[in-house]
N, C-alpha and C. Protein backbone atom coordinates (compact mmCIF):
# COMPACT_ATOMS: atom_id res chain seq x y z
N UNK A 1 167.57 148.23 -54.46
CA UNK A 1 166.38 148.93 -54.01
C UNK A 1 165.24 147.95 -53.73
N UNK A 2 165.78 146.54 -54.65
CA UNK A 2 164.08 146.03 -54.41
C UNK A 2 164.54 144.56 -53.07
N UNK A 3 165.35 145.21 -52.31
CA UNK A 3 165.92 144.40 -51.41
C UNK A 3 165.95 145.47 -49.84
N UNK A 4 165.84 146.92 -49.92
CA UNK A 4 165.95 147.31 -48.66
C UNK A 4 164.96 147.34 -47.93
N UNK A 5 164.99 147.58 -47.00
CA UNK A 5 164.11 148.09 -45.61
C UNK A 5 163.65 149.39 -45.83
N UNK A 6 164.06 149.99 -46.41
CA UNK A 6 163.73 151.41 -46.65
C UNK A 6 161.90 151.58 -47.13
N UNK A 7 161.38 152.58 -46.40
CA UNK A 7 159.84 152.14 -47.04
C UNK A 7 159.71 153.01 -48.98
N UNK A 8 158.77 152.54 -49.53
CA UNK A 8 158.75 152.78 -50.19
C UNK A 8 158.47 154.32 -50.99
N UNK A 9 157.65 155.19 -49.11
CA UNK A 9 157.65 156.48 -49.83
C UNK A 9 158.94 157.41 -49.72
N UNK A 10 159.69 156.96 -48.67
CA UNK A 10 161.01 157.71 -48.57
C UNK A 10 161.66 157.29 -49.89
N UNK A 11 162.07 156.17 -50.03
CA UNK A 11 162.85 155.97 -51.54
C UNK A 11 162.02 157.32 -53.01
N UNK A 12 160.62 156.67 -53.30
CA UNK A 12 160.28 157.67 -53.93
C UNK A 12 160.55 159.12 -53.89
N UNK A 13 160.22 159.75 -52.56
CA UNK A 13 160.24 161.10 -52.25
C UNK A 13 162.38 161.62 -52.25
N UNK A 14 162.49 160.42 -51.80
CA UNK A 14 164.35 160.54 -52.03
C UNK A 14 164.85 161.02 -53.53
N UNK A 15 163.78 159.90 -54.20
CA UNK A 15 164.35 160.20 -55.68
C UNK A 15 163.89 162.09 -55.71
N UNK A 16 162.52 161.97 -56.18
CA UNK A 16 161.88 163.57 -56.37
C UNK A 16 162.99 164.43 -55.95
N UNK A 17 163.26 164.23 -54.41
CA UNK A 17 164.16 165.97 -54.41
C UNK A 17 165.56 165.68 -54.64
N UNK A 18 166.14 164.67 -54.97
CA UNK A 18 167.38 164.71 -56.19
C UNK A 18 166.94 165.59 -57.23
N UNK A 19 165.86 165.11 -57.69
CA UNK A 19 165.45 165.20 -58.98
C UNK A 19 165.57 167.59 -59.14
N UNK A 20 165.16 167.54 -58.21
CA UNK A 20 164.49 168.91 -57.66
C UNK A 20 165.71 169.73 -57.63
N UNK A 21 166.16 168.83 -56.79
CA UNK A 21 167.64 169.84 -56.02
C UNK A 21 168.43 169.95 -57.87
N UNK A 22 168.94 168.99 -58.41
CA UNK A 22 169.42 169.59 -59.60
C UNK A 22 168.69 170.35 -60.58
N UNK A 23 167.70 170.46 -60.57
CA UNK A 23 167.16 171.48 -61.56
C UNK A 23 167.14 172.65 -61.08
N UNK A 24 166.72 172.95 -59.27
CA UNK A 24 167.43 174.73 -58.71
C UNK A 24 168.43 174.91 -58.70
N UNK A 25 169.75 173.61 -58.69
CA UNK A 25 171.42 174.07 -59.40
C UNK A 25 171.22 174.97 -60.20
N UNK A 26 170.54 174.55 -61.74
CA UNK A 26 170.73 175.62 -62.37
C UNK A 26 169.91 176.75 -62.52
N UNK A 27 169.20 176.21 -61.75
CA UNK A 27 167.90 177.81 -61.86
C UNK A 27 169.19 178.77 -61.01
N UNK A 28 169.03 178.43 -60.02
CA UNK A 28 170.41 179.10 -59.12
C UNK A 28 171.56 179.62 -59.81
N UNK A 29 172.29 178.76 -60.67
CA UNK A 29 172.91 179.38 -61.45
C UNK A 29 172.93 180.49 -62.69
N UNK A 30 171.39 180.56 -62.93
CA UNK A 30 170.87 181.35 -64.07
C UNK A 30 170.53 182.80 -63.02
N UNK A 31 170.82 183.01 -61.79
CA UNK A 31 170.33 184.08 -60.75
C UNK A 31 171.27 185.35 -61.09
N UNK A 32 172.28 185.16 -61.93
CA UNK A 32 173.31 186.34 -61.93
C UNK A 32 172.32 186.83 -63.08
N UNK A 33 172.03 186.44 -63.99
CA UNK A 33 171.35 187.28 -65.54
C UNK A 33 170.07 187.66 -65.13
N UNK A 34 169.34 186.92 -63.66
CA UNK A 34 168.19 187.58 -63.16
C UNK A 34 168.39 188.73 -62.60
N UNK A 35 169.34 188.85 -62.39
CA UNK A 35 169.83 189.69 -61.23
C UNK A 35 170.37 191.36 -62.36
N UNK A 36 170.80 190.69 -63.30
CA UNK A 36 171.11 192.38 -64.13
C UNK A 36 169.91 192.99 -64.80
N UNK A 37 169.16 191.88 -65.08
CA UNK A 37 167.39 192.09 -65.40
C UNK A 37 166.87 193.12 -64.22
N UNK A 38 166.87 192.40 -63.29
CA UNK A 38 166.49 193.26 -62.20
C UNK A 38 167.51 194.66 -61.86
N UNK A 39 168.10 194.65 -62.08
CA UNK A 39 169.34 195.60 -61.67
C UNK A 39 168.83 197.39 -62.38
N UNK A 40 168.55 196.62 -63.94
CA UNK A 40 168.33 197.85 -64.84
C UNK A 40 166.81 198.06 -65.26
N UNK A 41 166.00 197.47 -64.02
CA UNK A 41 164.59 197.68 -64.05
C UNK A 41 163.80 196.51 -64.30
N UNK A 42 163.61 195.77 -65.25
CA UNK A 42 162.81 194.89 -65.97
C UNK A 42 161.88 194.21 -65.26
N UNK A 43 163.03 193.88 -64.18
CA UNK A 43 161.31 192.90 -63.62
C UNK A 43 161.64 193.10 -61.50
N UNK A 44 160.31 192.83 -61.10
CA UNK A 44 160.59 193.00 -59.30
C UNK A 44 160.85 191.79 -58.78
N UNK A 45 161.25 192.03 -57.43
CA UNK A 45 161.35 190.88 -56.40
C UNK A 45 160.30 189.90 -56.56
N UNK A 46 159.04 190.77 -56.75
CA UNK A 46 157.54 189.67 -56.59
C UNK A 46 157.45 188.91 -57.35
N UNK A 47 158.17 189.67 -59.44
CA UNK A 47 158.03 188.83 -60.34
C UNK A 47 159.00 187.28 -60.55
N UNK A 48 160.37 187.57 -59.55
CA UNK A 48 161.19 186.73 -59.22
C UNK A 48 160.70 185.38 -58.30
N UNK A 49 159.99 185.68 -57.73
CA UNK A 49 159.40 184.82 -56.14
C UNK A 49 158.23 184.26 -57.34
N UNK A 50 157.65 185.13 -57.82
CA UNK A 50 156.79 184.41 -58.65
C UNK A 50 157.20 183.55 -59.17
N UNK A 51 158.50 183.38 -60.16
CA UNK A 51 158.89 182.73 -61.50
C UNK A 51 159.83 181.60 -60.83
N UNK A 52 160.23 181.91 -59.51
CA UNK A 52 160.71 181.06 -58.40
C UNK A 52 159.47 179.79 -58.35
N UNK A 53 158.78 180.11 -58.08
CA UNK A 53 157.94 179.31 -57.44
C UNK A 53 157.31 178.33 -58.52
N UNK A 54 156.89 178.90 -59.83
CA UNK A 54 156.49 178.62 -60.85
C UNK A 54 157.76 177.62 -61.05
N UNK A 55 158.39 177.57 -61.05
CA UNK A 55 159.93 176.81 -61.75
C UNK A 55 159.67 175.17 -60.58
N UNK A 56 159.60 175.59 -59.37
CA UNK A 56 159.66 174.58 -58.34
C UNK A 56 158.65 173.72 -58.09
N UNK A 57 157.40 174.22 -58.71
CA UNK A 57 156.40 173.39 -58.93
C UNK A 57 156.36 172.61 -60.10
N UNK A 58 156.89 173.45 -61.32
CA UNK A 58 156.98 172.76 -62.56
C UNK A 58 158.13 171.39 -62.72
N UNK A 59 159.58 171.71 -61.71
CA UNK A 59 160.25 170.43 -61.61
C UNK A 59 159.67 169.60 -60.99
N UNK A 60 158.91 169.58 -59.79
CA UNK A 60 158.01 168.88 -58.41
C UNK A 60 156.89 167.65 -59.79
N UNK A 61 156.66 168.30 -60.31
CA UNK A 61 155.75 167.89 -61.75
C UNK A 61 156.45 166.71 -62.10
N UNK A 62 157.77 167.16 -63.01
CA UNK A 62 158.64 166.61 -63.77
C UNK A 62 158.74 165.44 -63.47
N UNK A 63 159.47 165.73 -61.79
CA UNK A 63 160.12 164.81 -61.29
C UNK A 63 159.49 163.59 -60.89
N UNK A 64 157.86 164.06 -60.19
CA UNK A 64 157.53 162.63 -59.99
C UNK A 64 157.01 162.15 -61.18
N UNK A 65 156.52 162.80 -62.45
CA UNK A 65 156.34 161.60 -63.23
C UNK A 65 157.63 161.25 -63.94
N UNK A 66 158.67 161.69 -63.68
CA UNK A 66 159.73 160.39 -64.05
C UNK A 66 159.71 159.64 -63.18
N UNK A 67 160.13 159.52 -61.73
CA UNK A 67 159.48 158.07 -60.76
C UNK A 67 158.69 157.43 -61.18
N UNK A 68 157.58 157.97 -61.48
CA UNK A 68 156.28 157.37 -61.55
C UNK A 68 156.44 155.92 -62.34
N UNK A 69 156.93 156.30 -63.66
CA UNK A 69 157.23 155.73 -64.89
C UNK A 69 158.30 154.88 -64.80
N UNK A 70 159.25 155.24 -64.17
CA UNK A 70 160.22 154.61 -63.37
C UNK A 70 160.09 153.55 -62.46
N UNK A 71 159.58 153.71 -61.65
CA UNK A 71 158.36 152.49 -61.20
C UNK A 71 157.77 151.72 -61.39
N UNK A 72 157.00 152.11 -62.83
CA UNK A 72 156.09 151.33 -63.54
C UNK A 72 156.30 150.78 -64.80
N UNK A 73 158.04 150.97 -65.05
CA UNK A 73 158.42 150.11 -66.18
C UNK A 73 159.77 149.61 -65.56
N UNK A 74 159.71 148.11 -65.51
CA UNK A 74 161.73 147.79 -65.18
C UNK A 74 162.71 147.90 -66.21
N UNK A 75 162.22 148.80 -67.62
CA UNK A 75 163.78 148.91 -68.39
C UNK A 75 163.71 150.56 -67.84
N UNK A 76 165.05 150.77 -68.70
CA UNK A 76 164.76 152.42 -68.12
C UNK A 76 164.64 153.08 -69.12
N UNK A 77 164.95 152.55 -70.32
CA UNK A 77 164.54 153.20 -72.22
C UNK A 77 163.40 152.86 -72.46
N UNK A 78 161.94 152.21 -71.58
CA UNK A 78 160.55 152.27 -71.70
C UNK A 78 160.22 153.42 -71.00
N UNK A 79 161.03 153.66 -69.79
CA UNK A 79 160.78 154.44 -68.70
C UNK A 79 160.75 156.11 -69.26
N UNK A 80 162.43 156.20 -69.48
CA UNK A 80 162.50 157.36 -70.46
C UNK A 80 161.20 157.95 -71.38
N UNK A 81 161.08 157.35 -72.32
CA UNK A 81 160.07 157.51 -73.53
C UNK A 81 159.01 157.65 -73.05
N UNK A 82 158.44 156.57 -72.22
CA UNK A 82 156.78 157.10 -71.55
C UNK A 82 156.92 158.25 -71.01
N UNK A 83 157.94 158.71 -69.88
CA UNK A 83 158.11 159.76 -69.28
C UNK A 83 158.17 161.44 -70.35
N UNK A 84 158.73 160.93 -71.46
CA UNK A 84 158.84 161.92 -72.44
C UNK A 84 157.46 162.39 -73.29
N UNK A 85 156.92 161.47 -73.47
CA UNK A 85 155.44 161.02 -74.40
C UNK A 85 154.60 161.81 -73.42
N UNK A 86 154.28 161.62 -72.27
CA UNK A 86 153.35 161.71 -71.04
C UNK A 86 153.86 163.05 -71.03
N UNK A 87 154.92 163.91 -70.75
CA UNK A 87 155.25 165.14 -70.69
C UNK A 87 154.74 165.93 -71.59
N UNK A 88 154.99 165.50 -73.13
CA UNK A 88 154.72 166.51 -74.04
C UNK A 88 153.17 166.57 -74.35
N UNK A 89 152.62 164.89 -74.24
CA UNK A 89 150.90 165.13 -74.24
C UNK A 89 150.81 165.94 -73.38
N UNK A 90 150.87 166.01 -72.00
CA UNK A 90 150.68 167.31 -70.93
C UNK A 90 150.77 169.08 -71.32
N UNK A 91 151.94 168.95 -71.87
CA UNK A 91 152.70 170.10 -72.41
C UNK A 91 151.93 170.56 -73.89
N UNK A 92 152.05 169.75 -74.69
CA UNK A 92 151.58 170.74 -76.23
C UNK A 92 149.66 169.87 -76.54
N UNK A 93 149.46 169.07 -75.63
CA UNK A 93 148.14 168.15 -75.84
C UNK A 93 147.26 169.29 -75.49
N UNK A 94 147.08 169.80 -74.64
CA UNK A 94 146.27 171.14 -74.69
C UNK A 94 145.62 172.28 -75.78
N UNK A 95 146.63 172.65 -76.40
CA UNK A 95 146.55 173.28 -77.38
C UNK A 95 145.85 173.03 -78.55
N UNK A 96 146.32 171.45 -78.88
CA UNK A 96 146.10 170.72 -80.00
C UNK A 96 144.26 170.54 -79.71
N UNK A 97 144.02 170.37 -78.03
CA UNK A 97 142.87 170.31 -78.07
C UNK A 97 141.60 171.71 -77.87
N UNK A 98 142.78 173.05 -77.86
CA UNK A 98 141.81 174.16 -78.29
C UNK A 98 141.94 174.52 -79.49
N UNK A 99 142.81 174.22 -80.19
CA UNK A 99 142.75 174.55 -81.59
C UNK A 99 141.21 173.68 -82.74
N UNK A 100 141.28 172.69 -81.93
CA UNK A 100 140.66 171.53 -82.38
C UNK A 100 138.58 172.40 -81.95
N UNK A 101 138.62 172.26 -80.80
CA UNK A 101 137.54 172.85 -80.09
C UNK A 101 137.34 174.12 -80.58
N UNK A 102 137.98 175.42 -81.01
CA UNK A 102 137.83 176.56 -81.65
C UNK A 102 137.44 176.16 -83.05
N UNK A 103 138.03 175.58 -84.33
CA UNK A 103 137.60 174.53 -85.80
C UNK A 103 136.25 174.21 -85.37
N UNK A 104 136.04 173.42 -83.99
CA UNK A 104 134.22 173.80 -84.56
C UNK A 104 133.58 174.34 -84.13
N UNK A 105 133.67 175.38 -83.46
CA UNK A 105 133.11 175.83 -83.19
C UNK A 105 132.71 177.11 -84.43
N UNK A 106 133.91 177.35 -84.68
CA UNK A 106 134.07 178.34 -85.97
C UNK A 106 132.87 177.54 -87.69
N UNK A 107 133.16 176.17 -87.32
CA UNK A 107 132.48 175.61 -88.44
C UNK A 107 131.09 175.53 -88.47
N UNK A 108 130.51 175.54 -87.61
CA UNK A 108 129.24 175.65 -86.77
C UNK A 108 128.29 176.66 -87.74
N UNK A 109 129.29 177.95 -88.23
CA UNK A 109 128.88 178.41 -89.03
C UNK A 109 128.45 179.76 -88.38
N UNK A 110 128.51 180.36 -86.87
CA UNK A 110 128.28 181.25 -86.22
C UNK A 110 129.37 182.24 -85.23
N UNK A 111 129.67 183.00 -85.48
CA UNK A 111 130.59 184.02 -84.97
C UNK A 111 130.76 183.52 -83.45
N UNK A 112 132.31 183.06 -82.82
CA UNK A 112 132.64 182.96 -81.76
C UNK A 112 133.37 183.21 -80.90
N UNK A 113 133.05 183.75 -79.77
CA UNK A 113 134.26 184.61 -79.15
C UNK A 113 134.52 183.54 -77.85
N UNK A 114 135.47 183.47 -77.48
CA UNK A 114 135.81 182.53 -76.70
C UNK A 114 136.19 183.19 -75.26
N UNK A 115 136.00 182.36 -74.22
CA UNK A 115 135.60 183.60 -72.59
C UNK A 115 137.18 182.61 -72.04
N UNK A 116 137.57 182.99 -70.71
CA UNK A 116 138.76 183.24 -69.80
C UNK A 116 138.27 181.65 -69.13
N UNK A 117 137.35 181.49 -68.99
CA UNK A 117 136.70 180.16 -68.23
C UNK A 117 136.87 178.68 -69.18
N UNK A 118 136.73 179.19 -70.35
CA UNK A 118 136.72 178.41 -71.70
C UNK A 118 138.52 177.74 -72.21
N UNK A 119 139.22 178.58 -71.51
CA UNK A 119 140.68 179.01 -72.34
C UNK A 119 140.79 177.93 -71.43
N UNK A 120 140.86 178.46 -70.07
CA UNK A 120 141.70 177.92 -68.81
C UNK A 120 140.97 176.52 -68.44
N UNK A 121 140.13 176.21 -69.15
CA UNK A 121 139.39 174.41 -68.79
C UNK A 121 140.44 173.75 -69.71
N UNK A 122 140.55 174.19 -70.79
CA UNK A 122 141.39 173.17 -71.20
C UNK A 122 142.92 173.30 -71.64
N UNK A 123 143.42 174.82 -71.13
CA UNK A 123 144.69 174.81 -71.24
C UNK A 123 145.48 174.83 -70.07
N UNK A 124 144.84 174.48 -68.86
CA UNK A 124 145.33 174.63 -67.53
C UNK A 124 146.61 173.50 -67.29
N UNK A 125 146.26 172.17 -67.96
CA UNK A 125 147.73 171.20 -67.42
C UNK A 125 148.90 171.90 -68.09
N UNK A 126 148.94 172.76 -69.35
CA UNK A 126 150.21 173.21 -69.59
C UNK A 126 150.82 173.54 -69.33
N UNK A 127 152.19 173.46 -68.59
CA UNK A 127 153.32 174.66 -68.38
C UNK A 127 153.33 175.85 -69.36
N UNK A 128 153.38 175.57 -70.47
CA UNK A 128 153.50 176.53 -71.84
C UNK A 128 152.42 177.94 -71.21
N UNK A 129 151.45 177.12 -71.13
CA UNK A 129 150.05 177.94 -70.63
C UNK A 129 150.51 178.79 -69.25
N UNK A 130 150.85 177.80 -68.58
CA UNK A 130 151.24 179.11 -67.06
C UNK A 130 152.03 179.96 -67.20
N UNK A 131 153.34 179.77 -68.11
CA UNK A 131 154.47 180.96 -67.84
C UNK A 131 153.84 181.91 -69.07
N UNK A 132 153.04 181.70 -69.56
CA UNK A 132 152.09 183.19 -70.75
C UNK A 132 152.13 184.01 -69.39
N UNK A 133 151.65 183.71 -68.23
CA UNK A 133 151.39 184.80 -66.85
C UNK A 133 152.26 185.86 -66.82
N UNK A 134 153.76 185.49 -67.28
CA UNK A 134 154.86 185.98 -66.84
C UNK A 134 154.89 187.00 -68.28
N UNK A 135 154.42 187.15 -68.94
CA UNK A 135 154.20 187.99 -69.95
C UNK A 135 153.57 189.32 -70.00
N UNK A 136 152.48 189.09 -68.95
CA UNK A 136 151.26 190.38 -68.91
C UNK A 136 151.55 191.30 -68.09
N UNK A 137 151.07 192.11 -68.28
CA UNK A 137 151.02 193.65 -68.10
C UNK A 137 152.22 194.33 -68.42
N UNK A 138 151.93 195.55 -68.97
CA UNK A 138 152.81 196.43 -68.93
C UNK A 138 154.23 196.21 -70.04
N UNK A 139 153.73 195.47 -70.75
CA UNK A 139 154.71 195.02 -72.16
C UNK A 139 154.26 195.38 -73.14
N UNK A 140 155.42 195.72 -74.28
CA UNK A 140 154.81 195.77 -75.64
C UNK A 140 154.67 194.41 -76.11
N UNK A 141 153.65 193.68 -76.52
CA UNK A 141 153.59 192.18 -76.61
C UNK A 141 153.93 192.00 -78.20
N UNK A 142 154.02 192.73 -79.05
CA UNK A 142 154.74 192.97 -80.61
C UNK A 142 156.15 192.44 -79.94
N UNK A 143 156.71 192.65 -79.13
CA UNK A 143 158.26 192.32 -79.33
C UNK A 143 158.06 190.51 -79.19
N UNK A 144 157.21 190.07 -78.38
CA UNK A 144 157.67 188.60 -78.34
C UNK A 144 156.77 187.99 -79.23
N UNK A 145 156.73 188.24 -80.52
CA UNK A 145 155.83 187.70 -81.86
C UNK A 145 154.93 186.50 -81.22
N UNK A 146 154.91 185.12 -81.63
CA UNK A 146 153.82 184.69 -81.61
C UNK A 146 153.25 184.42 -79.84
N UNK A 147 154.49 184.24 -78.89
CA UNK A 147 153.81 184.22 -77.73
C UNK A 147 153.39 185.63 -77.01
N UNK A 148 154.41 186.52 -77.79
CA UNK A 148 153.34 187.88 -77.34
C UNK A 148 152.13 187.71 -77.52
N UNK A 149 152.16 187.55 -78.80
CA UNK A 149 150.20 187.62 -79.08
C UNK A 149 149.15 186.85 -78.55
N UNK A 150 150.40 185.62 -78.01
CA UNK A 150 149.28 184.48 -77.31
C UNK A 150 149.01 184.94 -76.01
N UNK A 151 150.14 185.68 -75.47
CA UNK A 151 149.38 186.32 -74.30
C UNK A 151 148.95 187.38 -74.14
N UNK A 152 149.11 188.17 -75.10
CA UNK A 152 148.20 189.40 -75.23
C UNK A 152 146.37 188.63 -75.02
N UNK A 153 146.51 187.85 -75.98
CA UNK A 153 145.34 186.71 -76.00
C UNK A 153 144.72 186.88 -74.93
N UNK A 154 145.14 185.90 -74.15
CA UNK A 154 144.71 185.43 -72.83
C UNK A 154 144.84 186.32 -72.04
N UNK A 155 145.47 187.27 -71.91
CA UNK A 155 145.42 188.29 -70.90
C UNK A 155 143.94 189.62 -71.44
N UNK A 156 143.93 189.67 -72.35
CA UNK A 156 142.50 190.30 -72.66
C UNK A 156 141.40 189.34 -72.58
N UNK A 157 141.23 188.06 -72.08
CA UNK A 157 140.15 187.34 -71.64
C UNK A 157 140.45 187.64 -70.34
N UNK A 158 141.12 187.01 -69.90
CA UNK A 158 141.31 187.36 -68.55
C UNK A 158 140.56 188.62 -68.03
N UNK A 159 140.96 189.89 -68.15
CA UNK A 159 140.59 191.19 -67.87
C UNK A 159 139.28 191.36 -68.02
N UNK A 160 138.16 190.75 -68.96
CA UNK A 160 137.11 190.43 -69.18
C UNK A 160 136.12 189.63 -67.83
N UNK A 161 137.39 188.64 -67.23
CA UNK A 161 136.16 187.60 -66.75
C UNK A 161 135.79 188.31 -65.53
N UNK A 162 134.79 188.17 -64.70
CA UNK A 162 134.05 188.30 -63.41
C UNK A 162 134.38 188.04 -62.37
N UNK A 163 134.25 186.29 -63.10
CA UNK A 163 134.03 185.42 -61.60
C UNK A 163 134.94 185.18 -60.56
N UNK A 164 134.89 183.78 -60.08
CA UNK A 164 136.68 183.83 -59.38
C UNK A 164 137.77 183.52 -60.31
N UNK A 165 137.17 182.58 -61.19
CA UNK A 165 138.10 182.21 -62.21
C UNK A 165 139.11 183.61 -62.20
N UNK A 166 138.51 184.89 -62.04
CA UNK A 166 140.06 185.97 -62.80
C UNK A 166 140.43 186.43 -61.76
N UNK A 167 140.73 185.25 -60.36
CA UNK A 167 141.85 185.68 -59.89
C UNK A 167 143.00 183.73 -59.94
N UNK A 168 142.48 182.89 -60.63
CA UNK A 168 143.27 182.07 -61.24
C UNK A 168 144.26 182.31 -62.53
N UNK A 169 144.80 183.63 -62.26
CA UNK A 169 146.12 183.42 -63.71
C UNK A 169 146.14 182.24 -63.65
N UNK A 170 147.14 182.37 -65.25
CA UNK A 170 147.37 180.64 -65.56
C UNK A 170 148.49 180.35 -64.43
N UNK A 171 149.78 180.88 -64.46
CA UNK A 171 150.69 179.90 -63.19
C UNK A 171 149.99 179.48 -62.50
N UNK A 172 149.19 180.16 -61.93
CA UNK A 172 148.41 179.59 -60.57
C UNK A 172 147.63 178.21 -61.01
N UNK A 173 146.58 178.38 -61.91
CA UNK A 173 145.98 176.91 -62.07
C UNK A 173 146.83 176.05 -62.87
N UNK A 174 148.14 176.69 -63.31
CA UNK A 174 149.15 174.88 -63.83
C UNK A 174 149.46 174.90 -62.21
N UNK A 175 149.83 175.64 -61.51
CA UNK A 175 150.75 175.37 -60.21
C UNK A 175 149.76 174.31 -59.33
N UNK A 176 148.31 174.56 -59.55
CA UNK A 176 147.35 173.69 -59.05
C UNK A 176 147.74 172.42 -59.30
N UNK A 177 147.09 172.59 -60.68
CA UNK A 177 147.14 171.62 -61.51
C UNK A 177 148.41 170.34 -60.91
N UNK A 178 149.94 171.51 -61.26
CA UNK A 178 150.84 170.20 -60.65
C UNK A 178 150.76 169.72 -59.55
N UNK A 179 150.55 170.37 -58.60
CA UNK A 179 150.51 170.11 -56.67
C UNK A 179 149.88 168.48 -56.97
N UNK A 180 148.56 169.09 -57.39
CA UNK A 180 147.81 167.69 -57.43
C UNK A 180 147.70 166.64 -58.12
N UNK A 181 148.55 166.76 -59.28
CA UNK A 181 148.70 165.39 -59.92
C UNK A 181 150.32 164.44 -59.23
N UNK A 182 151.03 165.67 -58.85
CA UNK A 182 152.60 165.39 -58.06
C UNK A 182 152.21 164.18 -56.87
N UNK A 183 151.31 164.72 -56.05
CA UNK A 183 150.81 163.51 -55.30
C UNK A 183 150.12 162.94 -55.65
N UNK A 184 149.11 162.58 -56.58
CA UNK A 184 148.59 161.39 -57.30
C UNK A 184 149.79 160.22 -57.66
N UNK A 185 150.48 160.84 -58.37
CA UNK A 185 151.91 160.65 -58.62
C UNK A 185 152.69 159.63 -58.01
N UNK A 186 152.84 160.11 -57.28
CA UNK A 186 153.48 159.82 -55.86
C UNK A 186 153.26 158.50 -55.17
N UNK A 187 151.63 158.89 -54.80
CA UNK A 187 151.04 158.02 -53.95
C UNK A 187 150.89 156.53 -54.90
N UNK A 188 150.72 156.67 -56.14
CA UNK A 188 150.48 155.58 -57.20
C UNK A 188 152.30 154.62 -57.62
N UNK A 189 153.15 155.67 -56.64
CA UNK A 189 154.19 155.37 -57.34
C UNK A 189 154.52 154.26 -56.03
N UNK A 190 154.34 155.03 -54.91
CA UNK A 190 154.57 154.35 -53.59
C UNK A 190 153.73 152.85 -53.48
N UNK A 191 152.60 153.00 -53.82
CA UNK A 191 151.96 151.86 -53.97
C UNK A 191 152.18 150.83 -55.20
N UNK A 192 152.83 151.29 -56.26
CA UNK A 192 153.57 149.96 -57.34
C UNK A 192 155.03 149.57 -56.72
N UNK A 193 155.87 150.63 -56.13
CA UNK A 193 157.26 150.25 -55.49
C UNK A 193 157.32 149.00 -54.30
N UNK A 194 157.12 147.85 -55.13
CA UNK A 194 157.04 146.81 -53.25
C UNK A 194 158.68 146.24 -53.03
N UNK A 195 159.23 146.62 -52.74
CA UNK A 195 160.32 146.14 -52.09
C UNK A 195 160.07 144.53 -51.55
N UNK A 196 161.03 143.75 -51.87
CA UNK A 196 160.82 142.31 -51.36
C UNK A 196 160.22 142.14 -50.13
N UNK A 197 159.82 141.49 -49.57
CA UNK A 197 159.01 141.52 -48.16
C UNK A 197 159.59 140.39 -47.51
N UNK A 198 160.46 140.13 -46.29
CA UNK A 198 160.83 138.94 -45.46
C UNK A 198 160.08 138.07 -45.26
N UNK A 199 160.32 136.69 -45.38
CA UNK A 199 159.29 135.73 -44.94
C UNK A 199 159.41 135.66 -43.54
N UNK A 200 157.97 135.89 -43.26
CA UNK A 200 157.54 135.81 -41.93
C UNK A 200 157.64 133.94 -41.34
């Protein structure tokens, strides 16, 4: 690779939809148990296209920051681990930092209710956070114990807010969220990838 002609964003973007194409293998393959879900009511076409889309942005995510990292380390067991580390800060670092932000606010010593604008500033990079979306409305949220309640949560802020913010469900601002770090991504990855250069 660090010998072709090939430019450096095709190689990158080559890797990504490998990366892509096997993870809708098995989404694809998981389509028969969507399909009896749907069969005996549970969920619609829209909620499918939804959870479709949500899935394809969330690998699009994945994938370039494994390149990324890939790129930016030459073993591939540094590569791995950063790629893993960097995922889960993304993934559970959120939380850790509203749990943290609610403690003082609570310590402060004054009754606090927390708004839909507040939630979604700092739980928006999560995946965890976007598929809560796929939870609301029209459920008994007692059956899925603690993430029921987390989206019972957030879905009664939600219903609360005004502004535009409440037409950002969470999928939508992680789906943001990934679009735009995927090409940050990308573009940072294309620009560390230099392929040997011929002497002129």
């Amino acid at each position: 690779m660090l010998v072709t002609k090939t430019p450096p964003r095709k190689i990158v973007i080559g890797k990504i939809v490998i990366s892509i194409a096997y993870t809708m293998l098995l989404f694809i393959a998981s389509l028969p148990v969507l399909g009896v879900v749907f069969f005996f009511g549970g969920i619609g076409i829209e909620d499918i296209a939804k959870l479709t889309l949500f899935y394809v942005l969330t690998a699009f995510f994945v994938a370039s920051s494994g390149v990324f990292f890939s790129t930016l380390f030459k073993r591939n067991i540094t590569a791995i681990i950063s790629t893993y580390l960097f995922l889960g800060t993304v993934t559970f670092g959120p939380f850790f930092l509203y749990l943290l932000h609610m403690s003082i606010k609570y310590s402060a010593g004054y009754s606090y209710a927390p708004t839909y604008t507040e939630i979604l500033s700092i739980l928006f990079p999560s995946p965890v956070f976007g598929y809560t979306s796929f939870y609301f409305g029209g459920v008994d949220y007692r059956g899925f114990d603690l993430w029921g309640q987390a989206a019972a949560y957030i879905d009664g802020y939600l219903a609360q807010e005004t502004g535009i913010l409440r037409f950002f469900k969470p999928w939508i601002a992680n789906g943001l969220f990934s679009i735009i770090v995927s090409v940050l991504l990308i573009i940072l990855s294309t620009l560390i990838l230099n392929p040997v250069r011929r002497k002129k």
